[in-house]
Protein backbone atom coordinates (compact mmCIF):
# COMPACT_ATOMS: atom_id res chain seq x y z
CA UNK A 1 46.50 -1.34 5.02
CA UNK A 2 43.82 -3.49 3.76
CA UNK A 3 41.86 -5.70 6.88
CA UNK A 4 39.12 -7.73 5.75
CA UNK A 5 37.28 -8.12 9.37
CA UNK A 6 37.07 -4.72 9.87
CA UNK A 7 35.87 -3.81 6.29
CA UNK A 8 33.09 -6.31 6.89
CA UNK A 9 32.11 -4.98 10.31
CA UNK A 10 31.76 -1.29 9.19
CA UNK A 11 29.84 -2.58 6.19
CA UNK A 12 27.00 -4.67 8.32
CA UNK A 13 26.89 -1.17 10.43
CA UNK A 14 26.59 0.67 7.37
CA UNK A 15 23.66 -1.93 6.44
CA UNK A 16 21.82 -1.90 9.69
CA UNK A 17 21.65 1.68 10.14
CA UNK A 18 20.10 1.87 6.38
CA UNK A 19 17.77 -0.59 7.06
CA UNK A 20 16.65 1.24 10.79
CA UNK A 21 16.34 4.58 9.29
CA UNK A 22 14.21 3.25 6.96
CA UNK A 23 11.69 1.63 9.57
CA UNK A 24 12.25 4.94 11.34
CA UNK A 25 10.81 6.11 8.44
CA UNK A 26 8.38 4.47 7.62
CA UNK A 27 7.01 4.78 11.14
CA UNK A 28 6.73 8.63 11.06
CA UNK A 29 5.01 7.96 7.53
CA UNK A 30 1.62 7.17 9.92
CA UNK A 31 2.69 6.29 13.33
CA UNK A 32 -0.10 4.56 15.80
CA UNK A 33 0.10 8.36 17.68
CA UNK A 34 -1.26 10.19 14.63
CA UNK A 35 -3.34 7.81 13.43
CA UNK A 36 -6.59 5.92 14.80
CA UNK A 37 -8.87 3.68 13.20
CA UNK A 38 -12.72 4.23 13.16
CA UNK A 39 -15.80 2.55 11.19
CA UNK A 40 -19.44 3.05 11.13
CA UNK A 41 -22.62 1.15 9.37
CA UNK A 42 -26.47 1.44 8.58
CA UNK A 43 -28.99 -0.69 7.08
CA UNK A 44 -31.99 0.21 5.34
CA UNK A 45 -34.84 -1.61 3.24
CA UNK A 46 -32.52 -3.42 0.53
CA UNK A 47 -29.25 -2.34 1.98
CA UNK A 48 -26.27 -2.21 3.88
CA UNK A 49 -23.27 0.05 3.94
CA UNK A 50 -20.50 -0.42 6.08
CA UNK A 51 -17.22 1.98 6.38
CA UNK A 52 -13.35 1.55 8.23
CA UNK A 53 -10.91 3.99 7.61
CA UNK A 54 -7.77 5.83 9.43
CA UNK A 55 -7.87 8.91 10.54
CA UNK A 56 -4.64 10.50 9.76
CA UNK A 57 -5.35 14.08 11.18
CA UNK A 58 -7.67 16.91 10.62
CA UNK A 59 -8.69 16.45 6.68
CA UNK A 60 -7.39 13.37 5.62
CA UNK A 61 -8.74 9.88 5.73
CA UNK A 62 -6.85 6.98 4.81
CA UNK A 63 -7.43 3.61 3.90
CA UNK A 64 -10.98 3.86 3.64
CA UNK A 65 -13.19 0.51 2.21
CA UNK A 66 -15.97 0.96 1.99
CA UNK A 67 -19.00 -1.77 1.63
CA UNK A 68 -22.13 -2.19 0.13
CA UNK A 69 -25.00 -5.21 0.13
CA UNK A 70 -27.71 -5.48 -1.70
CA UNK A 71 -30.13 -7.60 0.97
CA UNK A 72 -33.24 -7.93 -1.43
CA UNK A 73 -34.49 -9.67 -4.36
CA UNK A 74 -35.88 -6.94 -5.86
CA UNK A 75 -34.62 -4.65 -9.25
CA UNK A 76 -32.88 -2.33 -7.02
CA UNK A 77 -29.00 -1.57 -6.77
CA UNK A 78 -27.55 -0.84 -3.44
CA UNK A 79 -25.62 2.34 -2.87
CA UNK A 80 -23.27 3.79 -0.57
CA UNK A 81 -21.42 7.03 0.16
CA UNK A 82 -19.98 9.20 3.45
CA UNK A 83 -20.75 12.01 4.08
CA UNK A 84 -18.53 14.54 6.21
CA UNK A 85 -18.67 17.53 8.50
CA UNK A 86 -16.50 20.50 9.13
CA UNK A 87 -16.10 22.21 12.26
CA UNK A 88 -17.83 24.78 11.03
CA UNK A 89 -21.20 22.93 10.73
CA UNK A 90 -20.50 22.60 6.68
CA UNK A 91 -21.11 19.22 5.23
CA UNK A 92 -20.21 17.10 1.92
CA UNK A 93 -22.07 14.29 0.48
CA UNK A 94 -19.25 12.20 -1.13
CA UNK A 95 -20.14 10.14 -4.20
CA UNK A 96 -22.47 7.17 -3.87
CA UNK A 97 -20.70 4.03 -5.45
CA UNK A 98 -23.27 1.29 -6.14
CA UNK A 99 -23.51 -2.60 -6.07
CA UNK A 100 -24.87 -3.50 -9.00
CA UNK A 101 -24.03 -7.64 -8.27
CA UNK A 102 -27.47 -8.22 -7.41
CA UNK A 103 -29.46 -9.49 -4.04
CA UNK A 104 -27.61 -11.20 -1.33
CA UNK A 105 -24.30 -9.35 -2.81
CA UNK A 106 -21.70 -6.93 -1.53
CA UNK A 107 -19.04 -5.16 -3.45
CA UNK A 108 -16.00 -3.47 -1.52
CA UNK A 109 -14.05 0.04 -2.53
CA UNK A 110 -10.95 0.81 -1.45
CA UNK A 111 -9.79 4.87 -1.39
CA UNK A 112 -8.91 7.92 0.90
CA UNK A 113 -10.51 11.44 1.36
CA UNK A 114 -9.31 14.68 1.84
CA UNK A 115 -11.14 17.66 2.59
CA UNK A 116 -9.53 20.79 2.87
CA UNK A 117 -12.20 22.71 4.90
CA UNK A 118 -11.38 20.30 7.38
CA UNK A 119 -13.08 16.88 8.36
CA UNK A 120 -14.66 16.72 11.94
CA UNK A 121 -17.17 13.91 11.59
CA UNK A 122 -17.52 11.09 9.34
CA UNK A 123 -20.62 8.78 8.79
CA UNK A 124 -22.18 6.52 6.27
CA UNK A 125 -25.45 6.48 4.02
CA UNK A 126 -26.70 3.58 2.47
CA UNK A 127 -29.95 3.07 -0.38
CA UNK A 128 -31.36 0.98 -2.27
CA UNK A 129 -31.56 2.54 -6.01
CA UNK A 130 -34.50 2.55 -8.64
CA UNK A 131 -34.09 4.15 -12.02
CA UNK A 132 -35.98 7.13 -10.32
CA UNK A 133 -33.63 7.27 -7.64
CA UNK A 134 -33.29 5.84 -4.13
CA UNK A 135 -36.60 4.13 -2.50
CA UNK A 136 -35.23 4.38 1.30
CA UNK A 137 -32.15 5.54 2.95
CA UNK A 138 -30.10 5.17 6.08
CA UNK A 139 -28.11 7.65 7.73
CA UNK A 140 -25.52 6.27 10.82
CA UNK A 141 -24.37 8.34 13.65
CA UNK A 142 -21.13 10.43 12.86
CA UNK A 143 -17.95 9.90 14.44
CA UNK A 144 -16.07 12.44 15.66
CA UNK A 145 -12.38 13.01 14.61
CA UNK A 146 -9.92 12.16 17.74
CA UNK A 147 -7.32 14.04 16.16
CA UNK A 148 -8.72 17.32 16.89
C-alpha cells in the first residue's frame, strides 16, 4: 500500500544522512586534529619572502602560498624558495620562484610539498637576483613539524 507521508519522510532521512556522511567526510579529508597551520618570513637587501602552509603530517605540506617582494628600485628580481629538513639532519632546497613585476611588487604562488624522506622543519629564503645570480640572501628560522 502506497502512503505518500511516509515515502517522503524516509526520503528526507535518506537525504540527510547523504548529505552528513559527506561532511563526515570531508572532515576526515584534513580534520583541525591532523592538521595545523604555520608560516615564516625574511627580508633581505631587495627582498621579502613570506610562507603559510598546513601541515598535514610527517611529509606533506598543504596549501602552501608562498610570497615574494621586490623592495628596491634596482635591476634585480626577487626570489623565493623553502627549504626543508629531515629528521635525519638531510635538507632540500626547493625551487626558487621569482618576481619579476619589478620594485615595490609582490607576486603570490600557490602549491603543496611532499617529501618522502620525511619533513621535520620548514623555513624560507628570500634574494634579490642579478643575471650572475643572487646579490644577498635571507635565511628565517625553521619551524618545527607539530605532527611529529
Amino acid at each position: 500500500m502506497h502512503h505518500p507521508a511516509r515515502d517522503r519522510a524516509r526520503t528526507l532521512v535518506r537525504l540527510l544522512t547523504v548529505a552528513a556522511a559527506t561532511l563526515a567526510v570531508g572532515a576526515l579529508a584534513v580534520s583541525p586534529a591532523s592538521a595545523a597551520g604555520a608560516s615564516s618570513s625574511c627580508e633581505t637587501t631587495g627582498a621579502y619572502g613570506s610562507a603559510d602552509w598546513t601541515w598535514l603530517n610527517g611529509s606533506t605540506l598543504l596549501h602552501i602560498k608562498l610570497t615574494s617582494v621586490d623592495t628596491s628600485d634596482d635591476a634585480r628580481v626577487a626570489g623565493i624558495r623553502l627549504y626543508t629538513l629531515d629528521h635525519h639532519g638531510g635538507s632540500h632546497d626547493w625551487p626558487w620562484r621569482f618576481n619579476k613585476r619589478g620594485a615595490g611588487k609582490s607576486q603570490t604562488w600557490e602549491t603543496t610539498l611532499q617529501d618522502k624522506r620525511g619533513i621535520d622543519r620548514v623555513g624560507v629564503e628570500a634574494a634579490a637576483f642579478n643575471d650572475a645570480g643572487y646579490r644577498r640572501l635571507c635565511g628565517s628560522g625553521s619551524v618545527k613539524n607539530p605532527t611529529f
